[in-house]
Protein backbone atom coordinates (compact mmCIF):
# COMPACT_ATOMS: atom_id res chain seq x y z
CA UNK A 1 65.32 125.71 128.78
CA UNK A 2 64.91 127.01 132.41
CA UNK A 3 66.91 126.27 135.24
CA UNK A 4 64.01 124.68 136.30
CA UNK A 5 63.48 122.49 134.01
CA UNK A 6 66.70 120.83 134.57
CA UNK A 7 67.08 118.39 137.35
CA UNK A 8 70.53 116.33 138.31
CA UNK A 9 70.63 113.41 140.83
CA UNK A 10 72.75 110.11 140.82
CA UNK A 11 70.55 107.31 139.79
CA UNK A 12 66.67 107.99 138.31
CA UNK A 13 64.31 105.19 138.58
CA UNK A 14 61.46 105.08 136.32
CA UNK A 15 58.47 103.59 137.62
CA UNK A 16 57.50 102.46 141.30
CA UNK A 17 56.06 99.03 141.41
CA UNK A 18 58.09 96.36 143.71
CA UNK A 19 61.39 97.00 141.48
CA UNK A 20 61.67 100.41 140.79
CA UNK A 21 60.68 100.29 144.65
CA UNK A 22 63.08 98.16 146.08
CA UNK A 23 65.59 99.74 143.73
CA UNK A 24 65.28 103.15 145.66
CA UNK A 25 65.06 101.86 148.72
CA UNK A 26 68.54 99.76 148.01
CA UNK A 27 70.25 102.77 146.59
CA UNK A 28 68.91 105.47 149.27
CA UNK A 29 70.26 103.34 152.01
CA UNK A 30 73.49 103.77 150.29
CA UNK A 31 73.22 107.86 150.65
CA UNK A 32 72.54 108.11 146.86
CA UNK A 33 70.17 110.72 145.50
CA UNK A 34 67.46 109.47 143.92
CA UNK A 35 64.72 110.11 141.83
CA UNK A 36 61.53 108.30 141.62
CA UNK A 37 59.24 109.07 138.43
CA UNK A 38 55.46 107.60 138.08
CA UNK A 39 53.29 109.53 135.20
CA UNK A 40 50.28 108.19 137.73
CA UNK A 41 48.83 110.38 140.32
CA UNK A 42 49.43 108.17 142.98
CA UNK A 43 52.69 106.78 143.73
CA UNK A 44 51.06 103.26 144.71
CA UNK A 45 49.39 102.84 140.85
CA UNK A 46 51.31 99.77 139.37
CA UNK A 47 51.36 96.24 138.18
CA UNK A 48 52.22 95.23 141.56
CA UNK A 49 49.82 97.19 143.38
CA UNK A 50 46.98 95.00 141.38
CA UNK A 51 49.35 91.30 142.00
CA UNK A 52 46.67 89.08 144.05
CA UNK A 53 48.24 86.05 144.44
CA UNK A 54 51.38 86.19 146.48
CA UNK A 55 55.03 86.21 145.92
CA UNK A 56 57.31 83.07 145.29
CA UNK A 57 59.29 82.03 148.78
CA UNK A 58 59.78 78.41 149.85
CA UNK A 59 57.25 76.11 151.45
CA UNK A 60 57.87 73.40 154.13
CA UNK A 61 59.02 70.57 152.66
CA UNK A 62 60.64 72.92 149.77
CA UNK A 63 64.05 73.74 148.00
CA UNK A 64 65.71 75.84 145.43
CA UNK A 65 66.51 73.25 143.32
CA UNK A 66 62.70 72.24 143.23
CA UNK A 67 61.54 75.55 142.40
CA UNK A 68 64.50 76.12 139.82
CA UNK A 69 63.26 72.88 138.06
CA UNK A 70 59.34 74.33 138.58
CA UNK A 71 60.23 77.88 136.48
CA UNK A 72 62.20 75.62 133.87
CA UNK A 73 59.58 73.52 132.94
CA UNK A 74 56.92 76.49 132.77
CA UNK A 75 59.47 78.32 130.53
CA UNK A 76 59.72 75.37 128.43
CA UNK A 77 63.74 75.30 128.75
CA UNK A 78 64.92 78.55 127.03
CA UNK A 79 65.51 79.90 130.34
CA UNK A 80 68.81 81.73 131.29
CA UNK A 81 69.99 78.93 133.83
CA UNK A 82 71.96 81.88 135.54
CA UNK A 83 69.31 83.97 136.07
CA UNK A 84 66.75 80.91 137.67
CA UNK A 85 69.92 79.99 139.65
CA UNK A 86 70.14 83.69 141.42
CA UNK A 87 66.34 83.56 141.55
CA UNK A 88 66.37 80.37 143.38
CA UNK A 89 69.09 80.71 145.61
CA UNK A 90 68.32 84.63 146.36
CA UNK A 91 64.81 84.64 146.66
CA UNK A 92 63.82 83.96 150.29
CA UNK A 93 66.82 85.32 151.83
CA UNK A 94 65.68 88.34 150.16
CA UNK A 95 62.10 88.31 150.66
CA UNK A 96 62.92 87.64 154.23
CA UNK A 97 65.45 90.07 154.60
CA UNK A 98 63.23 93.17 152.86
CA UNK A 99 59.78 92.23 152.96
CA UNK A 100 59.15 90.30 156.23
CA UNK A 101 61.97 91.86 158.45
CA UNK A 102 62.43 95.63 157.23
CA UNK A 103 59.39 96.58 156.04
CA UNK A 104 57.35 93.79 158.40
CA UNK A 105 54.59 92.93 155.48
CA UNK A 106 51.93 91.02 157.11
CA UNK A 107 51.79 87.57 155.22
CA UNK A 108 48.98 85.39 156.20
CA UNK A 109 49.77 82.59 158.87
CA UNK A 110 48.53 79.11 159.53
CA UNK A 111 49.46 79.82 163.06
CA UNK A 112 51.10 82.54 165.08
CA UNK A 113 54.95 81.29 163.97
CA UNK A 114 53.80 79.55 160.68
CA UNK A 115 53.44 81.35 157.60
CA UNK A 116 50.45 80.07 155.14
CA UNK A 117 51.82 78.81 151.99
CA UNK A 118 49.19 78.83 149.14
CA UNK A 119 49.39 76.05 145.85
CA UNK A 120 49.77 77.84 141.98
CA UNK A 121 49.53 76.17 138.83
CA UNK A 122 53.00 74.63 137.82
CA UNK A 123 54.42 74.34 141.46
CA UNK A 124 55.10 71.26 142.70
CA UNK A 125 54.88 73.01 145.97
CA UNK A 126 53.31 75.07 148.45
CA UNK A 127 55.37 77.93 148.46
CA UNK A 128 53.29 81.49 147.73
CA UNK A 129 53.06 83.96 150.30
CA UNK A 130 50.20 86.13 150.45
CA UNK A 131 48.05 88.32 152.34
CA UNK A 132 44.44 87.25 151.55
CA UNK A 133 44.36 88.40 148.03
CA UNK A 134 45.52 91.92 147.74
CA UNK A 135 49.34 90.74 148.82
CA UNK A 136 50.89 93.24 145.79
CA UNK A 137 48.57 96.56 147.57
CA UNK A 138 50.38 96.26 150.81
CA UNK A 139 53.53 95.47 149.34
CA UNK A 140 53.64 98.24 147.51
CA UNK A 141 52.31 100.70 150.24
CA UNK A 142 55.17 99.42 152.56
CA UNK A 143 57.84 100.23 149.95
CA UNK A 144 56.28 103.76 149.34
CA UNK A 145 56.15 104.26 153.15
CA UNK A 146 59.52 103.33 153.88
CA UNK A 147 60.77 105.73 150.79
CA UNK A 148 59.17 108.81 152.04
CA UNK A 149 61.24 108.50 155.28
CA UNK A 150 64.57 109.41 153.34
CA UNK A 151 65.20 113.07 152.20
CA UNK A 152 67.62 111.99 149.96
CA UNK A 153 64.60 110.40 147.40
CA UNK A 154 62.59 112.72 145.19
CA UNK A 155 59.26 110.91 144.27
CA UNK A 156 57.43 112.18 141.67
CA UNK A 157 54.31 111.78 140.65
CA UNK A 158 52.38 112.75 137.26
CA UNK A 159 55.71 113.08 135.59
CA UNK A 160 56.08 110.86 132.02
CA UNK A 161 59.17 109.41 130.46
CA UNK A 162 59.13 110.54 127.19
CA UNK A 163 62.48 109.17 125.85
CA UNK A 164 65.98 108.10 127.22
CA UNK A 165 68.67 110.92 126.84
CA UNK A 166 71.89 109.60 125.07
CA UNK A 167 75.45 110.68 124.26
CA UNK A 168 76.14 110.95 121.73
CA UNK A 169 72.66 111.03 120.40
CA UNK A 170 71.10 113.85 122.20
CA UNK A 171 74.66 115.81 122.58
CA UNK A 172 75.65 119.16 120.62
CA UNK A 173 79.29 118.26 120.64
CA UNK A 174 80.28 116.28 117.85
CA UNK A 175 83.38 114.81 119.16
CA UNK A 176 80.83 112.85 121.68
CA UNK A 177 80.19 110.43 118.64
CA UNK A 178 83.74 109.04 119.37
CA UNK A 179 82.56 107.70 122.69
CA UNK A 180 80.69 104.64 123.72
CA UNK A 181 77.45 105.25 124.00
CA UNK A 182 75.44 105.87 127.36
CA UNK A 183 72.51 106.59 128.66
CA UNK A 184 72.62 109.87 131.04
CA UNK A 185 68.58 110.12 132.14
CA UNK A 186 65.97 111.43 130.39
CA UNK A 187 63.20 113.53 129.04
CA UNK A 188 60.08 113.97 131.43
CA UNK A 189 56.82 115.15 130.50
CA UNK A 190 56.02 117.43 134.06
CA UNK A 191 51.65 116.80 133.31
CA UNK A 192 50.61 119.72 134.76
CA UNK A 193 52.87 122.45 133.71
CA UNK A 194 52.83 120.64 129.91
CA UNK A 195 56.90 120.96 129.92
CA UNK A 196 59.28 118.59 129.28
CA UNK A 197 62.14 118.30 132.14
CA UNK A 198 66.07 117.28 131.16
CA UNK A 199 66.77 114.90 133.97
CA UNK A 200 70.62 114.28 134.19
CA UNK A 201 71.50 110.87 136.09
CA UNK A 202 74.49 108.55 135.52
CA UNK A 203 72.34 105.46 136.45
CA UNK A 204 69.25 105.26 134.94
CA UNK A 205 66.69 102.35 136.14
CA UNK A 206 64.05 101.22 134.13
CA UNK A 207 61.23 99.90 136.19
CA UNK A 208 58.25 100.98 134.17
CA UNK A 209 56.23 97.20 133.89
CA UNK A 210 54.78 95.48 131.20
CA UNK A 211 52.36 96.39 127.78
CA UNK A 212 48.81 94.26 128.73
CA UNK A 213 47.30 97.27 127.55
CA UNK A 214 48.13 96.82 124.00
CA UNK A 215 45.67 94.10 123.74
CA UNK A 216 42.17 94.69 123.65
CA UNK A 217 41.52 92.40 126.85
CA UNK A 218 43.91 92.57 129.65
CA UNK A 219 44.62 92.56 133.65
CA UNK A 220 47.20 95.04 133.23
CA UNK A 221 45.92 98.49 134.58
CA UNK A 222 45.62 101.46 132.51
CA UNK A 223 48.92 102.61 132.12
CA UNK A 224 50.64 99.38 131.48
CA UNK A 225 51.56 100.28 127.28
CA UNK A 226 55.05 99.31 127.28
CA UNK A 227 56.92 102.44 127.71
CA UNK A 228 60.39 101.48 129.11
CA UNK A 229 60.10 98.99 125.64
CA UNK A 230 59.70 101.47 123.76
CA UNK A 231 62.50 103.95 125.05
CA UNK A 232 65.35 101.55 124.79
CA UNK A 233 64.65 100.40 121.68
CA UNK A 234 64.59 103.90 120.08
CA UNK A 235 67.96 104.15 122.64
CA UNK A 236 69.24 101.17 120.87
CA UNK A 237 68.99 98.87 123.82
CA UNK A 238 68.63 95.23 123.03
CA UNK A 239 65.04 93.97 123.51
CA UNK A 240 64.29 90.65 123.04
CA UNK A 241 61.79 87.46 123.60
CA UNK A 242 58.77 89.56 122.95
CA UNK A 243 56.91 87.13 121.54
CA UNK A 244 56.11 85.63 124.51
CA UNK A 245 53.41 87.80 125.59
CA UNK A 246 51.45 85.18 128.07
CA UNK A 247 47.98 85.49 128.83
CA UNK A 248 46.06 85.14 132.37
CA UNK A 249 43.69 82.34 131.82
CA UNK A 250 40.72 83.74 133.95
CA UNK A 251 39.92 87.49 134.21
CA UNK A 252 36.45 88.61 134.97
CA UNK A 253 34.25 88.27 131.98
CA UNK A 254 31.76 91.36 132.54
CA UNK A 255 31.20 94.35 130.51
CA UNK A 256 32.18 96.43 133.66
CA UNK A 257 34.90 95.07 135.06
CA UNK A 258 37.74 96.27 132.78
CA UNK A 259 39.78 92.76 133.25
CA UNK A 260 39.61 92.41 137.05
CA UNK A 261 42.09 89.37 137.73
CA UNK A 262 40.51 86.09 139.10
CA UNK A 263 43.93 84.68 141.12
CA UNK A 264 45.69 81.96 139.90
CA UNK A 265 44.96 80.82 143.41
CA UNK A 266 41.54 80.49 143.25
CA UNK A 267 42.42 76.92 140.86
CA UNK A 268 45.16 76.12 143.74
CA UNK A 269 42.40 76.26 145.97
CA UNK A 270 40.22 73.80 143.62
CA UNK A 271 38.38 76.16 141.85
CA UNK A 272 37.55 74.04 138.09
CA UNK A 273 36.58 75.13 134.93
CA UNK A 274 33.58 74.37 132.84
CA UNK A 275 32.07 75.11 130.03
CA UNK A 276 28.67 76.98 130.13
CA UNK A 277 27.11 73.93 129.94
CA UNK A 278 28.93 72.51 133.70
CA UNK A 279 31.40 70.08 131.88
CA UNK A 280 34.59 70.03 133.20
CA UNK A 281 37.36 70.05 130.34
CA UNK A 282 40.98 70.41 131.54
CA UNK A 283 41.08 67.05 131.86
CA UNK A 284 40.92 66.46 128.13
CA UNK A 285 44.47 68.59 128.06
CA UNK A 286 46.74 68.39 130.69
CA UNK A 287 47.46 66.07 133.04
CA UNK A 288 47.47 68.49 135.32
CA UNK A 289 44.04 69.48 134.98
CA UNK A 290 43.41 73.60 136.22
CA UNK A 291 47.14 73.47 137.69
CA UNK A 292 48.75 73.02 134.39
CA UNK A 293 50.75 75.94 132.92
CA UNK A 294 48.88 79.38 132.24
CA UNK A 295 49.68 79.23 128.68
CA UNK A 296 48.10 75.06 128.65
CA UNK A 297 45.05 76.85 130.51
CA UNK A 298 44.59 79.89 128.00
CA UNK A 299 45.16 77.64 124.90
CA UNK A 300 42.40 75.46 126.57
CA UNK A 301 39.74 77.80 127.50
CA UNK A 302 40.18 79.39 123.51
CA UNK A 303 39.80 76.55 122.06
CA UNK A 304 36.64 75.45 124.14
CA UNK A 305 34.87 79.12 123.44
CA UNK A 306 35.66 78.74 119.99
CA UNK A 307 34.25 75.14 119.51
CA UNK A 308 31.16 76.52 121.64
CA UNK A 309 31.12 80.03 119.87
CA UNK A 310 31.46 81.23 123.78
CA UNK A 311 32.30 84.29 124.86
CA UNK A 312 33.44 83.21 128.43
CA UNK A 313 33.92 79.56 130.47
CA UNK A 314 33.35 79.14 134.01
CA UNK A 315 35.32 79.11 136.90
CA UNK A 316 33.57 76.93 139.81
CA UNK A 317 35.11 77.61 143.42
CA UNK A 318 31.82 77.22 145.26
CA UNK A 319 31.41 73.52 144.25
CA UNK A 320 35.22 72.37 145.44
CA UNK A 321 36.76 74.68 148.09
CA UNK A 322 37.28 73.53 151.44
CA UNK A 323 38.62 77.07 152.60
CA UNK A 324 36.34 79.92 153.80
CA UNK A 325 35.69 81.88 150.94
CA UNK A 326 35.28 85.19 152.23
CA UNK A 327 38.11 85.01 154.08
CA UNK A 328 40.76 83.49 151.73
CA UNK A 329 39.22 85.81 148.79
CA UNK A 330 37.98 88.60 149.52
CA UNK A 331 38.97 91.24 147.49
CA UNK A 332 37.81 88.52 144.60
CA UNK A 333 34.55 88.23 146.70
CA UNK A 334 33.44 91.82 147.27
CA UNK A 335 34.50 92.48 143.60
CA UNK A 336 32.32 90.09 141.68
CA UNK A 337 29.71 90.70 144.30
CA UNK A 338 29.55 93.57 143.10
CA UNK A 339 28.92 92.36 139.46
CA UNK A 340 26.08 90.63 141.15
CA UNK A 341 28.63 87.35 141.16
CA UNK A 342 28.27 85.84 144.38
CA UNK A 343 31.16 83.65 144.41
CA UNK A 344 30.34 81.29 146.99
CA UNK A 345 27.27 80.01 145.85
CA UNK A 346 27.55 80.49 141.84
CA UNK A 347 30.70 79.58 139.10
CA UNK A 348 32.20 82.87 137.82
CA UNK A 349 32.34 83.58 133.91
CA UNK A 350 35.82 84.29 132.91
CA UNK A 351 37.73 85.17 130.00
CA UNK A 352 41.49 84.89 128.99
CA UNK A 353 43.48 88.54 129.11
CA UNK A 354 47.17 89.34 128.13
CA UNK A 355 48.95 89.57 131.82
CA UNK A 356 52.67 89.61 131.10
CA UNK A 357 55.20 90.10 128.88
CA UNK A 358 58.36 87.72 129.53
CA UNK A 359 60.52 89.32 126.94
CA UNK A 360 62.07 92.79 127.02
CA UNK A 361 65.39 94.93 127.99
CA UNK A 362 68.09 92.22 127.93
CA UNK A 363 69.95 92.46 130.92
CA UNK A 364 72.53 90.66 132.73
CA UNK A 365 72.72 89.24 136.63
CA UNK A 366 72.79 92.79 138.08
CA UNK A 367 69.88 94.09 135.87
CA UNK A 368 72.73 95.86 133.39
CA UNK A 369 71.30 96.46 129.96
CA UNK A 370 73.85 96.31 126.90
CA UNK A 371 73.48 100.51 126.78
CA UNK A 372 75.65 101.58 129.38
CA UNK A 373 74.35 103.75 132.19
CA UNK A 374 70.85 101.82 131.37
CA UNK A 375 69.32 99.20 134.18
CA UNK A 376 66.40 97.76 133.47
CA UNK A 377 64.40 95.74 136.21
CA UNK A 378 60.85 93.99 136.72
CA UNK A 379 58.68 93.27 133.92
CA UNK A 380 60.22 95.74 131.28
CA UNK A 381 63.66 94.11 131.90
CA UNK A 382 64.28 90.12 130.64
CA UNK A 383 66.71 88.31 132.79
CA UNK A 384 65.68 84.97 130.97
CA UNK A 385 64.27 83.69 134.50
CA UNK A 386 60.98 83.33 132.82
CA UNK A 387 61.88 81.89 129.49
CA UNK A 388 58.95 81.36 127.14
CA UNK A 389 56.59 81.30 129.88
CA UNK A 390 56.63 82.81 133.65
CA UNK A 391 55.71 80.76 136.32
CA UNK A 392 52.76 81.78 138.22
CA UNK A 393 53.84 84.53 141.30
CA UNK A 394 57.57 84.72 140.15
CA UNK A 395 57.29 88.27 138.78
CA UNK A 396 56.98 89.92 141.92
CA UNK A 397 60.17 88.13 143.47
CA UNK A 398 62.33 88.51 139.90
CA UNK A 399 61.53 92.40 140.95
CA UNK A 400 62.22 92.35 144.20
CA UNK A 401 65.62 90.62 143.70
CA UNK A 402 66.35 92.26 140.57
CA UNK A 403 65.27 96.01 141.69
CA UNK A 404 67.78 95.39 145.12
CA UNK A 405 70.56 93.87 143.01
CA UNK A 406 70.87 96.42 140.27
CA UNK A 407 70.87 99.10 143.07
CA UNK A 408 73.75 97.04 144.98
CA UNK A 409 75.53 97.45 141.82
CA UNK A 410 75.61 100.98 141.12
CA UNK A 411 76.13 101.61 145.09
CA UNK A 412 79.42 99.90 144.70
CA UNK A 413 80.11 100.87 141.23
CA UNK A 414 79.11 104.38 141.22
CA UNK A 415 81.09 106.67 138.62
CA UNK A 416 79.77 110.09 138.79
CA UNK A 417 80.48 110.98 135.09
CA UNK A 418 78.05 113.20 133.34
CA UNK A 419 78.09 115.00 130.45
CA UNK A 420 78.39 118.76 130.16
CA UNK A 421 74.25 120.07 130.90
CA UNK A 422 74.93 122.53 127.99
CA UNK A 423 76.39 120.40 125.95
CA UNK A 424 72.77 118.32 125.35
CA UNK A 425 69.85 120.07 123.41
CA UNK A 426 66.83 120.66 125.26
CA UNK A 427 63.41 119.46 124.36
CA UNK A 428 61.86 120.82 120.59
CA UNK A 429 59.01 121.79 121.13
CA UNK A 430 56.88 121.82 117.19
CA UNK A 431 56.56 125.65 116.14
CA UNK A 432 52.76 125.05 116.06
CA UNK A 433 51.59 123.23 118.38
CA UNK A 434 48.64 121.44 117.40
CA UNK A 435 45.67 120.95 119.93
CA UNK A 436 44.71 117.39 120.76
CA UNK A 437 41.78 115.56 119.08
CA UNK A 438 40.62 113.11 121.68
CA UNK A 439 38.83 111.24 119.13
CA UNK A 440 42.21 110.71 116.73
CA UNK A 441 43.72 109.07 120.32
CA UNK A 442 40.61 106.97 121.19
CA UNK A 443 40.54 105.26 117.60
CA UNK A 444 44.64 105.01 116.95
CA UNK A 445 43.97 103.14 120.60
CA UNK A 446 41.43 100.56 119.44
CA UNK A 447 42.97 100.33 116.08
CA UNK A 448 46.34 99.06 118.19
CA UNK A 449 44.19 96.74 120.26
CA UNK A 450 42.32 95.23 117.81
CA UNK A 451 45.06 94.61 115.80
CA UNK A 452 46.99 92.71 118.32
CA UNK A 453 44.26 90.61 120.02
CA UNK A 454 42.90 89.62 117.03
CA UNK A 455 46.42 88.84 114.89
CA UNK A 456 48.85 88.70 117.20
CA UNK A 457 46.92 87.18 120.21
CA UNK A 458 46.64 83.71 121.75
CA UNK A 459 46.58 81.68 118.90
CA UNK A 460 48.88 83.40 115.73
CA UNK A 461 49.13 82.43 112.08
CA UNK A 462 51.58 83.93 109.50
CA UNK A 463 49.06 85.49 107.93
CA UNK A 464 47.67 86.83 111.21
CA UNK A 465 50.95 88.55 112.08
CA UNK A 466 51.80 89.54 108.60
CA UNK A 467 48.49 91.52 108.57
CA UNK A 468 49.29 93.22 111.83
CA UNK A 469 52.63 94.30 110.44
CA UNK A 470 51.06 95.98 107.72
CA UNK A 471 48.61 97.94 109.84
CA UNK A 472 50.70 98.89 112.53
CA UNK A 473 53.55 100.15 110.15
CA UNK A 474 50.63 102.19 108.57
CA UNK A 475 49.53 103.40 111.27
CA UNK A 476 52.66 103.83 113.00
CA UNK A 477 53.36 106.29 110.35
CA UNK A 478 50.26 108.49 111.20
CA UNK A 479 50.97 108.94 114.69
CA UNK A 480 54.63 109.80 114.07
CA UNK A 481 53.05 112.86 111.92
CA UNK A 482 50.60 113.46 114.53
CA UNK A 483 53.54 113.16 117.43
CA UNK A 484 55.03 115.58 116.43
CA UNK A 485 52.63 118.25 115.31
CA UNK A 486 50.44 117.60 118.54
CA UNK A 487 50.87 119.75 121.98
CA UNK A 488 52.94 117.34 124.23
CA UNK A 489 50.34 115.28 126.41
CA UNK A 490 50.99 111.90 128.18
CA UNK A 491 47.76 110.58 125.72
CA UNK A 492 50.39 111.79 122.92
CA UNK A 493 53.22 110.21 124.37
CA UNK A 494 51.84 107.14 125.24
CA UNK A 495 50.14 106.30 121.41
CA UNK A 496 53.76 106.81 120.72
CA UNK A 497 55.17 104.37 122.60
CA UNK A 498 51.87 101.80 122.36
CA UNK A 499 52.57 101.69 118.60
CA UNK A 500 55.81 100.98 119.11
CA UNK A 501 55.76 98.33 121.44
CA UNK A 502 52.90 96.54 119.07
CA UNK A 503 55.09 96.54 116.23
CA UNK A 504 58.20 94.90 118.38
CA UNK A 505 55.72 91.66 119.58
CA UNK A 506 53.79 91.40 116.29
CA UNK A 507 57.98 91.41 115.07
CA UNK A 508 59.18 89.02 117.27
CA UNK A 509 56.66 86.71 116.68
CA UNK A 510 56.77 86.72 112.62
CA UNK A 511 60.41 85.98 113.22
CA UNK A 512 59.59 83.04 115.21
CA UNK A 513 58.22 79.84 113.20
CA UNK A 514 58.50 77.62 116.23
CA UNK A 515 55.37 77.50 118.74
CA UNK A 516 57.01 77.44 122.39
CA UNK A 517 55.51 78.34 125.33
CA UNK A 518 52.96 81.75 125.12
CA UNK A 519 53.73 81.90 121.52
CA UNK A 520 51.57 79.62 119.94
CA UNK A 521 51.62 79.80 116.08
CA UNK A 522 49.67 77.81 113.65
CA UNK A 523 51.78 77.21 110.75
């Protein structure tokens, strides 16, 4: 391999959202080099850019202990009461420290030295700060901003993980296998020269989001497929709770709109749901009517399409809000209008759509994974804050907090060690490299989807899960063959790792008999 094709730095972070982000940030203050890896053109393209609804602080008449008892009850107790406790108590010191002081994010105010709390379902309190709704777009400019003004960061951009390099896995010196193993960086697909890059790092940080995009409906944007899931488990990371995939309760029914988000907000605003005939029905399951718990509100709306043989419910804001519309939505507003919704003066049709994954890399306090040398933070990671079942607008603080807190531990931890550069094989390449058939990629694609949002969706049965087990394995064994025949391609790559990460929920979940949270299984 070329010269050139090798790169060395002292921590890589893979992916940019709000933890990968405030990762970089934390570890480039520090005088660490860094490199940032997104296999998106833009550096802003993430989970987080899309996050409408705010980010957890602490309202008025608020306190950690409330909110720590708020996320419990969502994740129906199987929390990690460590991790809720360092959410809790870290939160708003941080998101006041980072986001409102350093990189001076406009929040919305309810005058010029009050910030505007808004209400989400399963807080007992007004605590979400936002910015109309597009709070996760400037977040995530800010962060990009403020990285671009250190030399000692390398972003880049269309470059794809492709798997973690490991001693002594991916080492040529056999007396490596006597050693613990550790993760030293990775392999990067470079998209446009079509070669795969040996990055050597004694810190690597995945940051690389969630999977929506395994399911056939989802708010997740397109390159959401679970990659950083994937890559530790072939590393031999431990992944777990990945059954409890939960699902938004109201994206955008339209043929068009490729799962645009409807906020959780909108229903702390007053917004109800009907059915297409303009019955209310959350009343007839939770106390708590719309503000219930997402995975209450999802089970709900299923149920009520399926006794109706509906494809979609509604979603009436024009009928209860006492807010100006425009103004508090409009991002929502200009979106559906453009769907020829006009949200102020008609209900919107809306549809359930997998959001987030609360399971994933096990880590510890300080985002430590049980590889060594592996961090894994934000939605890829699971610190056990969200249990079976996140709380609504936690996400984007468990990053925050997480992302600065792994990065505080490698900055005072830091142990250059690295193995020998010619001591680990570079890339194979397949002696005849195959040219891609889009086709083969489009079909494996809806084969995966299909398969999970139809067996291994909202509501699961044995059966259900047992046939997606037996497809995916099948199928899992045709795009191996195909993997690695084919040219290398971040399509190719990513079937890869979307087949894997199928196989770990639709896993999970057949190993799970008890219903709890977003797993809901019919026995």
């Amino acid at each position: 391999m070329s010269r050139e094709n090798k790169l060395t730095t002292d921590v890589l972070i893979i992916g940019c959202g709000i933890a990968g982000a405030s990762a970089a940030l934390e570890a480039a203050k520090s005088g660490l080099r860094v490199i940032v890896i997104t296999k998106n053109s833009k550096l802003e393209e993430s989970n987080t850019f899309y996050a409408q609804g705010g980010i957890v602080s602490l309202g008025k008449d608020d306190h950690p202990e409330l909110l720590k008892e708020d996320i419990l009850e969502a994740g129906d107790g199987i929390n990690n009461p460590e991790a809720v406790e360092i959410l809790a108590k870290e939160g708003k010191r941080t998101v006041d420290e980072v986001l409102i002081k350093e990189l001076a994010i406009p929040f919305a105010r309810s005058a010029p030295d009050s910030l505007d709390y808004a209400q989400e379902a399963g807080h007992s309190r007004r605590r979400i700060l936002h910015i109309g709704d597009t709070t996760g777009q400037t977040i995530e400019e800010r962060f990009i901003a403020a990285l671009k003004k250190f030399s000692n960061v390398t972003l880049l951009t269309r470059h794809t993980a492709v798997d973690l390099l490991t001693v002594p896995h991916h080492s040529r010196n056999p007396r490596s296998f006597y050693k613990e193993p550790r993760c030293t960086g990775a392999y990067v697909l470079d998209n446009q020269s079509k070669k795969v890059k040996t990055v050597f790092a004694p810190y690597t940080i995945l940051a690389s989001g969630g999977c929506g995009m395994v399911y056939l409906y989802t708010s997740n944007p397109r390159g959401a497929i679970g990659d950083g899931y994937a890559m530790a488990y072939r590393a031999g990371a431990r992944i777990v709770n990945m059954e409890y995939i939960q699902f938004h309760p109201t994206s955008l029914f339209h043929p068009d709109a490729e799962g645009f988000l409807i906020s959780e907000t909108v229903r702390g605003e007053g917004a109800r749901l009907k059915t297409k005939e303009g019955l209310t029905f959350m009343e007839n399951y939770s106390e708590k009517k719309e503000l219930a718990p997402r995975d209450e509100v999802t089970r709900a709306i299923y149920e009520e399409m399926t006794n109706s043989n509906s494809s979609y419910v509604y979603l009436d804001l024009a009928s209860y809000a006492k807010i100006d519309i425009k103004k508090r939505f409009p991002n929502i507003y200009k979106t559906c209008l453009r769907y020829g919704i006009d949200i102020t003066k008609e209900p919107i049709p809306v549809v359930p759509a997998a959001h987030y994954c609360c399971g994933g890399v096990l880590v510890d306090g300080w985002g430590k994974s049980s590889l060594k040398g592996l961090f894994a933070v934000g939605e890829v990671s699971c610190t056990g804050v969200h249990g079976a079942n996140r709380l609504a607008s936690t996400s984007l603080l468990e990053g925050l907090v997480w992302g600065k807190r792994g990065a505080k531990y490698i900055n005072s931890h830091f142990d250059p060690v690295m193995p020998n550069p010619s001591e680990i094989h570079d890339w194979y390449y397949p002696e005849k490299e195959e040219e891609i058939d889009p086709a083969l990629i489009n079909q494996d694609w809806l084969s995966i989807k299909s398969t999970m949002w139809n067996y291994a969706g909202i509501i699961r049965t044995k059966k259900r899960l047992e046939r997606a087990k037996a497809d995916l394995d099948y199928l899992r064994h045709r795009i191996e063959k195909f993997y690695k025949e084919a040219k290398m391609d971040d399509k190719v790559v990513g079937l890869k790792h979307g087949i894997q990460v199928a196989l770990l929920i639709t896993s999970a979940a057949l190993g799970n008999p008890n219903s709890l949270g977003a797993h809901y299984i019919k026995n």
